[in-house]
N, C-alpha and C. Protein backbone atom coordinates (compact mmCIF):
# COMPACT_ATOMS: atom_id res chain seq x y z
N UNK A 1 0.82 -1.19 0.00
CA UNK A 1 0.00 0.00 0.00
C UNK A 1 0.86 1.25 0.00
N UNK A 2 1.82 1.10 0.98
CA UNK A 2 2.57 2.19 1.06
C UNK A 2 3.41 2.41 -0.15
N UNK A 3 4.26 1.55 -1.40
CA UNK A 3 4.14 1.55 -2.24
C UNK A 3 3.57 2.29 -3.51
N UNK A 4 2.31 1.89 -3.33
CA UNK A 4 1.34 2.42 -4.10
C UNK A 4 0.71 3.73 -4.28
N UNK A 5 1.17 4.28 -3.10
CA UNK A 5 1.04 5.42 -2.56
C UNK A 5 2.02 6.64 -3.15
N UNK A 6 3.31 5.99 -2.72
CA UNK A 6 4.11 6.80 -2.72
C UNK A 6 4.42 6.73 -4.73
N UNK A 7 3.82 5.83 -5.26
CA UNK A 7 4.01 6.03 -7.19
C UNK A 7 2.85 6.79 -7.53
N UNK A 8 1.98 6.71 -7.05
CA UNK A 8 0.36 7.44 -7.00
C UNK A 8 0.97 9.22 -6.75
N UNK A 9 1.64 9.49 -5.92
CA UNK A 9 2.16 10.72 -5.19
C UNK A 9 2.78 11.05 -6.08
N UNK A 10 3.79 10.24 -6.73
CA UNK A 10 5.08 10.77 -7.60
C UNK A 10 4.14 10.74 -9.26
N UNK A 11 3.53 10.26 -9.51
CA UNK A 11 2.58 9.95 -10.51
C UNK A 11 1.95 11.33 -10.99
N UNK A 12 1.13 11.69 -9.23
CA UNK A 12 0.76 13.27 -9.67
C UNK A 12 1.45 14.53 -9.42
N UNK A 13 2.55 14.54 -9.28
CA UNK A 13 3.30 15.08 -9.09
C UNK A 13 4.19 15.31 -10.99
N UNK A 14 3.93 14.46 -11.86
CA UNK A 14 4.72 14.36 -12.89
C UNK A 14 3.63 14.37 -13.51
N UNK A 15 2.18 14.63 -13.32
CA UNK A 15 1.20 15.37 -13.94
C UNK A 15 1.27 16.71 -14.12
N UNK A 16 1.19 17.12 -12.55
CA UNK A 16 1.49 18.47 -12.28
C UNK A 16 2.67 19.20 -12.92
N UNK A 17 3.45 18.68 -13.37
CA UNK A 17 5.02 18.99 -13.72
C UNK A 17 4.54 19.17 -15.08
N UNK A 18 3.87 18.16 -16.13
CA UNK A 18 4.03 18.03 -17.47
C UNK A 18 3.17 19.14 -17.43
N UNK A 19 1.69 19.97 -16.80
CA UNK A 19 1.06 20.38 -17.28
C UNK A 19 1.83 22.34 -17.14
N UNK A 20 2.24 22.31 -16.00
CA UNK A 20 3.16 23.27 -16.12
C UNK A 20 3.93 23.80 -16.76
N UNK A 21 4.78 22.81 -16.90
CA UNK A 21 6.02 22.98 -18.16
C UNK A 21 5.37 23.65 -19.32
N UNK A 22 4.96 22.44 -19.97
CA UNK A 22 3.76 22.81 -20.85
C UNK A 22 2.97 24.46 -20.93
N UNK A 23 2.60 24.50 -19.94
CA UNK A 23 2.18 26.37 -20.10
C UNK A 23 3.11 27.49 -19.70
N UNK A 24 4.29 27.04 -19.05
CA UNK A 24 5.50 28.09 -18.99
C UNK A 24 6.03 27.78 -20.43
N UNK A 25 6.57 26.86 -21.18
CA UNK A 25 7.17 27.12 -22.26
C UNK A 25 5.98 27.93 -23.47
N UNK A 26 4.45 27.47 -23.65
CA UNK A 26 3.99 27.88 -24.37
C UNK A 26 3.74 29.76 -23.73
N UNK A 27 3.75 30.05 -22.79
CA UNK A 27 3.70 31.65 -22.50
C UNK A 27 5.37 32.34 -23.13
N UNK A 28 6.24 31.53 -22.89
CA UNK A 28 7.19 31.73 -23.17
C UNK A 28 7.85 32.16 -24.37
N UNK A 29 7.00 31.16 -25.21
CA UNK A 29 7.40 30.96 -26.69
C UNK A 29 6.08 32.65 -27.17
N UNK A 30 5.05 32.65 -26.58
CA UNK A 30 4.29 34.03 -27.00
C UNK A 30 4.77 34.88 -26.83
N UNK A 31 5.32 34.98 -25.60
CA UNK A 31 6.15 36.04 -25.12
C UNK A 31 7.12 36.69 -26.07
N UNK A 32 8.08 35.84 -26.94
CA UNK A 32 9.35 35.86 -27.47
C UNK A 32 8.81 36.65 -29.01
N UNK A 33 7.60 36.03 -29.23
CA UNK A 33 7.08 36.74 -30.44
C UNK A 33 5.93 38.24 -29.90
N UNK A 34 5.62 38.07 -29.28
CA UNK A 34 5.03 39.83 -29.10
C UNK A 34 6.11 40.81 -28.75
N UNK A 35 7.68 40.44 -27.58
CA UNK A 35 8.51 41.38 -27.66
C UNK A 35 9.48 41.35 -29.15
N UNK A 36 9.05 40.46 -29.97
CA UNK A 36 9.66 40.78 -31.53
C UNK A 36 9.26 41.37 -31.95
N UNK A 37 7.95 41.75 -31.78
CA UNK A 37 6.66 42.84 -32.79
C UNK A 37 7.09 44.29 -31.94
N UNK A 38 6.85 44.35 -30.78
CA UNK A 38 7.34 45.19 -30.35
C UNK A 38 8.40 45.95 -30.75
N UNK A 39 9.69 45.06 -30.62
CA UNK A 39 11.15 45.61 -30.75
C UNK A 39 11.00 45.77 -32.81
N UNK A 40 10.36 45.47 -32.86
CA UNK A 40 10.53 45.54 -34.60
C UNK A 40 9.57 47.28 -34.82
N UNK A 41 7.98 47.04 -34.07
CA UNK A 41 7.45 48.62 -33.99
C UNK A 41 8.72 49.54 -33.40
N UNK A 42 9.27 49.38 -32.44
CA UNK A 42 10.02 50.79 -31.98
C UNK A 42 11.36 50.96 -32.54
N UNK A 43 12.15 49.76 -33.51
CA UNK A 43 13.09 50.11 -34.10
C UNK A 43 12.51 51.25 -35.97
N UNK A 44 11.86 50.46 -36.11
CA UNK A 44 10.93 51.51 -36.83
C UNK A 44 10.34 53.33 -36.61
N UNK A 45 10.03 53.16 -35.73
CA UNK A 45 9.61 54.60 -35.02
C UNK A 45 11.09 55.04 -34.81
N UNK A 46 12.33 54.48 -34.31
CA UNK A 46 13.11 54.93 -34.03
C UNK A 46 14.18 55.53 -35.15
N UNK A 47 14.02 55.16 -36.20
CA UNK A 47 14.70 55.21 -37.62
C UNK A 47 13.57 56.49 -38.23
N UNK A 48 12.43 56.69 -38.40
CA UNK A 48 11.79 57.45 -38.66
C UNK A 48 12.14 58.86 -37.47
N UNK A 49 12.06 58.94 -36.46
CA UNK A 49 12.42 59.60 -35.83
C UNK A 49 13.96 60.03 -36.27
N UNK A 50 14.96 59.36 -36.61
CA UNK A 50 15.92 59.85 -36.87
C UNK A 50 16.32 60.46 -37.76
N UNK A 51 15.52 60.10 -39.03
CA UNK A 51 15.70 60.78 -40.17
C UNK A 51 14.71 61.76 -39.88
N UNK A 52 13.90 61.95 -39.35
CA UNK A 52 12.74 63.39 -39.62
C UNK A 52 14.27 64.48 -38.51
N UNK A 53 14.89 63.75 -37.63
CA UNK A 53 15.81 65.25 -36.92
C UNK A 53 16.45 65.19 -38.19
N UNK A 54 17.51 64.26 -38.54
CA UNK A 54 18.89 64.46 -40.01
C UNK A 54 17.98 65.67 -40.73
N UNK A 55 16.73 65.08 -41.17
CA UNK A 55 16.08 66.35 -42.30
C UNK A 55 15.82 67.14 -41.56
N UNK A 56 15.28 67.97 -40.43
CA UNK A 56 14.96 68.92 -40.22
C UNK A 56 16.50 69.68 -40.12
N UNK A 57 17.92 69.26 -39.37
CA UNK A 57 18.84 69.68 -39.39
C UNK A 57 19.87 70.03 -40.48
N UNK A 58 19.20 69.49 -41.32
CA UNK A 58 19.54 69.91 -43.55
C UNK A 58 18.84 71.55 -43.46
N UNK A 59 17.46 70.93 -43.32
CA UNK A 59 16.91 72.31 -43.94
C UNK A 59 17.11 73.26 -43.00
N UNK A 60 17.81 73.22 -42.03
CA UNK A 60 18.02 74.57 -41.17
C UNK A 60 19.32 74.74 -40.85
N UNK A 61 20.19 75.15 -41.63
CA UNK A 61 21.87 75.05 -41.13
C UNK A 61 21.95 75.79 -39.99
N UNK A 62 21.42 76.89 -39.56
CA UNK A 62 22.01 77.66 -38.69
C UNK A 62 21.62 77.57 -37.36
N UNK A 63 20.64 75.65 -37.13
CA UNK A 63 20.41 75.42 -36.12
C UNK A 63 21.78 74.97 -35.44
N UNK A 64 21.74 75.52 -34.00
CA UNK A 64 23.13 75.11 -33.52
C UNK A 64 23.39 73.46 -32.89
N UNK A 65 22.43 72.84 -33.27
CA UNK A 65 22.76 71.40 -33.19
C UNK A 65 23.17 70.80 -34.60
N UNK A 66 23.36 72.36 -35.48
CA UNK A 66 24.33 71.34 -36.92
C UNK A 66 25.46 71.71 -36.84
N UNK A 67 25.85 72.71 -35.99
CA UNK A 67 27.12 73.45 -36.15
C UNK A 67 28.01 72.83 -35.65
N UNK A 68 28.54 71.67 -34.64
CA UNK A 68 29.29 70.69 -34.25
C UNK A 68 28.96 69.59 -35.03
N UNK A 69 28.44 69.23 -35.84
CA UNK A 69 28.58 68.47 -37.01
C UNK A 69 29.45 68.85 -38.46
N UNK A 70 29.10 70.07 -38.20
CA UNK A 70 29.94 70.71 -39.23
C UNK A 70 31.22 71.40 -39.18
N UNK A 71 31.78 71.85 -37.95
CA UNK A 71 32.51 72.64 -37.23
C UNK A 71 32.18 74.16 -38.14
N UNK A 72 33.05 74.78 -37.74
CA UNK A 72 33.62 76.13 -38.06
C UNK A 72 33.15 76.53 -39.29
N UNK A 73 31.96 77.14 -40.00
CA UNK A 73 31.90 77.09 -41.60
C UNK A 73 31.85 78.47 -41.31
N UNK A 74 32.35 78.49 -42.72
CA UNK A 74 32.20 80.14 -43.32
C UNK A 74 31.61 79.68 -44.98
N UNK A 75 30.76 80.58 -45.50
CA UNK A 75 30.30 80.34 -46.67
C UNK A 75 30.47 81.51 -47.39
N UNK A 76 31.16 81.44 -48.57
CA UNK A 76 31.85 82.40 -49.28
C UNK A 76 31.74 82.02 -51.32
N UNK A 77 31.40 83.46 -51.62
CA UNK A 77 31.71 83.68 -53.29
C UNK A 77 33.06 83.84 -53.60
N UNK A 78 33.58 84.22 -52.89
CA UNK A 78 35.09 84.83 -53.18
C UNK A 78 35.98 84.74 -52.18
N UNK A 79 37.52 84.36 -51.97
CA UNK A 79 38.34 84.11 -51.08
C UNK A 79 37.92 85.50 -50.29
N UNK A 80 37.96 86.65 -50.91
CA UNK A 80 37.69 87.87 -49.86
C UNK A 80 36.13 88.22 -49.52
N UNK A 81 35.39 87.59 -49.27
CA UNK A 81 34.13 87.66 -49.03
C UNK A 81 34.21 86.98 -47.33
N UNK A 82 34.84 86.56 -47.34
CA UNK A 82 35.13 85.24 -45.75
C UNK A 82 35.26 86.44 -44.95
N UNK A 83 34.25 86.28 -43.87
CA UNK A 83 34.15 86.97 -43.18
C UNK A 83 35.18 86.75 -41.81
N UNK A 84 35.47 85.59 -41.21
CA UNK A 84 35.81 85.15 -40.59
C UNK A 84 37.48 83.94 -40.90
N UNK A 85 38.04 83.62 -40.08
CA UNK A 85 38.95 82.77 -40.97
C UNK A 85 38.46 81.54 -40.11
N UNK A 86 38.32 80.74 -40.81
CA UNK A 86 37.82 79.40 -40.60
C UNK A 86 38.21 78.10 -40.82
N UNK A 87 37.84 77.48 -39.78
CA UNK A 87 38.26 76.22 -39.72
C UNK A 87 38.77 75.20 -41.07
N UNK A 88 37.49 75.47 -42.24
CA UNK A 88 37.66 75.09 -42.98
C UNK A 88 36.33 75.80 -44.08
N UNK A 89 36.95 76.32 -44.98
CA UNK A 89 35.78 77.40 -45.97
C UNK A 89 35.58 75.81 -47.16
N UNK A 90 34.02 76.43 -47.15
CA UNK A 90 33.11 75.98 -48.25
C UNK A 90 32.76 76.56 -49.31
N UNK A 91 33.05 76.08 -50.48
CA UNK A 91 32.15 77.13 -51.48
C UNK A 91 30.47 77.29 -50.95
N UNK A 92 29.61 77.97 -51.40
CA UNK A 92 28.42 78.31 -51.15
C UNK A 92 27.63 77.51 -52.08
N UNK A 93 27.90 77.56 -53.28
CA UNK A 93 27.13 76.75 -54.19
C UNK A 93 27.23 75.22 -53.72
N UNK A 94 28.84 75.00 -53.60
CA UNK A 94 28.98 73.75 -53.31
C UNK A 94 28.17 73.40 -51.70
N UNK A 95 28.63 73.83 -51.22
CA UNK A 95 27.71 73.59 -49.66
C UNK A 95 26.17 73.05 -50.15
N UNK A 96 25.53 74.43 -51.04
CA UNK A 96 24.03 74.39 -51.04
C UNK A 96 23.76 72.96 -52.08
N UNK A 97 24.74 72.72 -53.01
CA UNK A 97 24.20 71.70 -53.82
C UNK A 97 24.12 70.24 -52.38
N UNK A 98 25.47 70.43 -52.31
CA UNK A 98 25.26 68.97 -51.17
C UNK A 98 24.42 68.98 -50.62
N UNK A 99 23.74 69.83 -49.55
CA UNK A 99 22.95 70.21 -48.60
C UNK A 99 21.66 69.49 -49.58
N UNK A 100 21.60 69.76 -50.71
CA UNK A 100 20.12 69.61 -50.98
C UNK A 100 19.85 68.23 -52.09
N UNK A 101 21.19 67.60 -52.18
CA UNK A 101 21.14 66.40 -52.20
C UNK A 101 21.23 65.51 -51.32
N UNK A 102 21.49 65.55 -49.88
CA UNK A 102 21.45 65.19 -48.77
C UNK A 102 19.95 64.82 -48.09
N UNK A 103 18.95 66.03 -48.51
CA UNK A 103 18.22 66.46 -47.97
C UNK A 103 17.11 65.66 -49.22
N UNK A 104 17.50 65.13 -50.55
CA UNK A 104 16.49 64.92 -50.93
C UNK A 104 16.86 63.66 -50.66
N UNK A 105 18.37 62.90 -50.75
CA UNK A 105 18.22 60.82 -49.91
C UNK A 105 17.24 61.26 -48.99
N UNK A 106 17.96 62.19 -47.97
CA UNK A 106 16.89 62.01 -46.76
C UNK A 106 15.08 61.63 -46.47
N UNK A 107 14.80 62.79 -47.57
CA UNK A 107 13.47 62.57 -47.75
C UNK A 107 12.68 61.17 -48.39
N UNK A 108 13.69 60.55 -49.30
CA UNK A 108 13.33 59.63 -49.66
C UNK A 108 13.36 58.24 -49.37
N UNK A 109 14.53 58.38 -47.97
CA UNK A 109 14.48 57.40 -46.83
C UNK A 109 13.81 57.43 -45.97
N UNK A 110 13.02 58.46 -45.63
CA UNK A 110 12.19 58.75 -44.61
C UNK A 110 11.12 58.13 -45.28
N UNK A 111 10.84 58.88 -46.55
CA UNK A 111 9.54 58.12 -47.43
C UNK A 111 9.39 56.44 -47.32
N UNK A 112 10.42 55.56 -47.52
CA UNK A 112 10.68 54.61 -47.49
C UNK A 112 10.51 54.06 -46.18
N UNK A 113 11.38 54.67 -44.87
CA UNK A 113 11.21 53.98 -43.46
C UNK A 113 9.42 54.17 -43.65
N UNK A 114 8.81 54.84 -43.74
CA UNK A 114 7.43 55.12 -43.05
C UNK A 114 6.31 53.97 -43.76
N UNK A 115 6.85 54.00 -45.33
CA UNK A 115 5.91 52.66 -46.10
C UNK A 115 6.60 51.18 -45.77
N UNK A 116 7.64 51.21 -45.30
CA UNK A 116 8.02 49.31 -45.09
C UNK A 116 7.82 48.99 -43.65
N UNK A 117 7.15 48.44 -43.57
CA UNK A 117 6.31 47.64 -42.68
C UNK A 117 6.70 46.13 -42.70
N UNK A 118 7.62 45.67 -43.37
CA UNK A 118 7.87 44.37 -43.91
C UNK A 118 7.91 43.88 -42.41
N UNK A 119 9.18 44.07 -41.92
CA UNK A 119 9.72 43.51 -40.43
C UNK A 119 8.47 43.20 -39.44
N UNK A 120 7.75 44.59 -39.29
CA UNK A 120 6.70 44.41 -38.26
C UNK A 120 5.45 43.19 -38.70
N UNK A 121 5.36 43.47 -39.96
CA UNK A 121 4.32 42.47 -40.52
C UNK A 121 4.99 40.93 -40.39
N UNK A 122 6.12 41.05 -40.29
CA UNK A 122 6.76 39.68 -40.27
C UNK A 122 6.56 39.14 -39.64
N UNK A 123 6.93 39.92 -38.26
CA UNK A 123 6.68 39.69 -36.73
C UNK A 123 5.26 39.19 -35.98
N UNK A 124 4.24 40.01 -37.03
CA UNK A 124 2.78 39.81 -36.60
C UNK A 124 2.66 38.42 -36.72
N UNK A 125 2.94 38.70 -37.90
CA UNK A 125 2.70 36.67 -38.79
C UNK A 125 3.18 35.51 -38.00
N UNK A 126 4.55 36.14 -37.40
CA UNK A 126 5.03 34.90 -36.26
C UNK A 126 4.05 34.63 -35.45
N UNK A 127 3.52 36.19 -34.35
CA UNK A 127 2.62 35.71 -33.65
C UNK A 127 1.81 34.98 -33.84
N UNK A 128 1.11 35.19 -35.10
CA UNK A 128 0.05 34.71 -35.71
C UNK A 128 -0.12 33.05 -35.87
N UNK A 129 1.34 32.64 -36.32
CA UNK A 129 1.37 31.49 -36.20
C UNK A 129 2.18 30.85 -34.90
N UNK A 130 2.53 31.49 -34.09
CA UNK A 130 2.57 30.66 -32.88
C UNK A 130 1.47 30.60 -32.01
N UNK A 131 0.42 31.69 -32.33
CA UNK A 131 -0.58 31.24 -31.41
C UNK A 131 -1.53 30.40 -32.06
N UNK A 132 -2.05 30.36 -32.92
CA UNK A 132 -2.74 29.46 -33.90
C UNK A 132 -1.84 28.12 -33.40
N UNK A 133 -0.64 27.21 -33.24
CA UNK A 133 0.04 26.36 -33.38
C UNK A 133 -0.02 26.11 -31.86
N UNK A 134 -0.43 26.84 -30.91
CA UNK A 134 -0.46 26.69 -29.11
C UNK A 134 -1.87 26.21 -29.01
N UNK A 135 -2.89 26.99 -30.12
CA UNK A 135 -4.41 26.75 -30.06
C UNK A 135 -4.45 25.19 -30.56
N UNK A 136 -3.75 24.72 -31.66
CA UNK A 136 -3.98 23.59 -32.23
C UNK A 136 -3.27 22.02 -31.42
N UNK A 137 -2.30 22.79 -30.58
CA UNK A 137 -1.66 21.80 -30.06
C UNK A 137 -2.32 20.75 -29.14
N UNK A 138 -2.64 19.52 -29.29
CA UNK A 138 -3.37 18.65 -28.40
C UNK A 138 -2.46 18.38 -26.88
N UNK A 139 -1.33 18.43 -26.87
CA UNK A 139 -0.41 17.98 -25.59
C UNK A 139 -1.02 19.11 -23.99
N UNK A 140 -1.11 20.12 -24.48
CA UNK A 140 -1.36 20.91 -23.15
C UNK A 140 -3.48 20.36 -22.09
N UNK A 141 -3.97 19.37 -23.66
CA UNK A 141 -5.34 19.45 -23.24
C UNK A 141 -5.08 18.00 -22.45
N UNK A 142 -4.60 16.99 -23.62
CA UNK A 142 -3.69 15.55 -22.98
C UNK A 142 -3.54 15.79 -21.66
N UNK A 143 -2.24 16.42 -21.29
CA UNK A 143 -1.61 17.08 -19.94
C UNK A 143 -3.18 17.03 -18.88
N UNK A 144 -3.75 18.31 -19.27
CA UNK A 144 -4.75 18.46 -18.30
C UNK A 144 -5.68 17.06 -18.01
N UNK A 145 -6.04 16.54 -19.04
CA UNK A 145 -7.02 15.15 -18.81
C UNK A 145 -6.02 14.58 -17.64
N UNK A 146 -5.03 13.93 -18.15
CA UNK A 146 -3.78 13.17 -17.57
C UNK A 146 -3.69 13.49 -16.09
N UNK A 147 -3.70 15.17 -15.58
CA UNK A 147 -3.81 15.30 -14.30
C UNK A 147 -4.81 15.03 -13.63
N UNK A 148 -5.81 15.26 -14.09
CA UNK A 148 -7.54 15.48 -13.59
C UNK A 148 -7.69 13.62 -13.43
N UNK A 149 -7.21 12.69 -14.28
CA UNK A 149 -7.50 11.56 -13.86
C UNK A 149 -6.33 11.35 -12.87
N UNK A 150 -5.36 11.48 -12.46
CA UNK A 150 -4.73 11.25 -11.74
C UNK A 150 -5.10 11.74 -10.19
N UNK A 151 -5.69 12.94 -10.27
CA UNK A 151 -6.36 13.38 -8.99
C UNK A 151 -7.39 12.72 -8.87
N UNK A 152 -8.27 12.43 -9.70
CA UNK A 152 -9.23 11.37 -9.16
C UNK A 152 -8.98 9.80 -8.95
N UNK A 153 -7.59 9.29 -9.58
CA UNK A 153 -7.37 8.18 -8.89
C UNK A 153 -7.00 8.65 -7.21
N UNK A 154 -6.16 9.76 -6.85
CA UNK A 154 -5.56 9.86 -5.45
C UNK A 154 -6.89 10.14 -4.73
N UNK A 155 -8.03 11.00 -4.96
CA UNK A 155 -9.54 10.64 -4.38
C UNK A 155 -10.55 10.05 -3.82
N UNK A 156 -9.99 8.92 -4.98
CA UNK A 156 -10.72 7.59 -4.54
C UNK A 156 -9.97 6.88 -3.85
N UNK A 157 -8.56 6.86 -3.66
CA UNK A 157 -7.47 6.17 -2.39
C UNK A 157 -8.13 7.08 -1.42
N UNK A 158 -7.90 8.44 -1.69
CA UNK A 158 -7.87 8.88 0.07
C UNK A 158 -8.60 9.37 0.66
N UNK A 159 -10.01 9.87 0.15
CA UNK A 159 -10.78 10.38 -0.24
C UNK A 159 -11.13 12.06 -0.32
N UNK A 160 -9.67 12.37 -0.55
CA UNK A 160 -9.70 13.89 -0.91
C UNK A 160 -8.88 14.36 -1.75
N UNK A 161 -9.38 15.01 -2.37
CA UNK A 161 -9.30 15.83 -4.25
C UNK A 161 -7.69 16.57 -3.45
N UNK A 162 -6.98 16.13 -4.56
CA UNK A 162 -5.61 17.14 -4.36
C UNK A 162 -5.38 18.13 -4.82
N UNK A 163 -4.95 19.35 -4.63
CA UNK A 163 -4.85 20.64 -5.63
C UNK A 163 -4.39 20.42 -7.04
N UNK A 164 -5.39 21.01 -7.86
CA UNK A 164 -4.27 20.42 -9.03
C UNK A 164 -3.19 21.52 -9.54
């Protein structure tokens, strides 16, 4: 009896275990795909965000968060037009052409970050199919039967229902 007892004990005990496991790895495995959707939304926002400052700091040179990017400019038609002596002189045309080829990649990477959605949609789809594949899975319902008869074999030994 005592025997029987103590495999009956260990019996539901390795019910209890399978059905657990079983729902820590499947929270686990959801888990891993919603902080992918996540980290995929805010690397997105975060790239869009970066290019909307790069462009706003194109179209405004004389904001002083471009001026340590650029150091020391002086912008000049003529060697004697330099107002200042400087770090390093730019032509003016040349400055403005770069500036506004800079400013049109920019725009058109920004255009681009804001329509690709690929990553995040990717991410959805994982979820999509890991939870669909947790819904379909028969082992976690198995598990539960498996315990529930096991508590009712220890019931009918002792005559009281064990936590499951």
């Amino acid at each position: 009896m005592a025997q029987t007892s103590l495999s009956r004990r260990l019996g539901l005990r390795l019910e209890r275990g399978t059905v657990h496991e079983l729902k820590r790895a499947a929270h686990a495995e959801r888990s891993e795909a919603k902080n992918a959707v996540d980290a995929t939304e805010t690397r997105r926002r975060q790239r869009i965000h970066t290019l909307e400052r790069q462009l706003a700091e194109i179209r405004s040179p004389s904001d002083p968060l471009l001026r340590p990017r650029l150091g020391e400019l002086a912008l000049h038609r003529s060697p004697t037009d330099a107002v200042q002596v400087p770090a390093r002189t730019v032509d003016e045309a040349e400055f403005l052409e770069k500036r506004e080829a800079d400013e049109a990649r920019l725009k058109e990477e920004l255009e681009l970050a804001r329509g690709d959605t690929s990553d995040q949609d990717a991410a959805r789809e994982r979820l999509s199919q890991v939870t669909l594949e947790q819904q379909q899975d028969p082992r976690p319902e198995h598990a539960r039967r498996e315990l529930e008869a096991a508590r009712d074999r220890w019931q009918a030994l002792t005559g009281r229902r064990p936590p499951g």
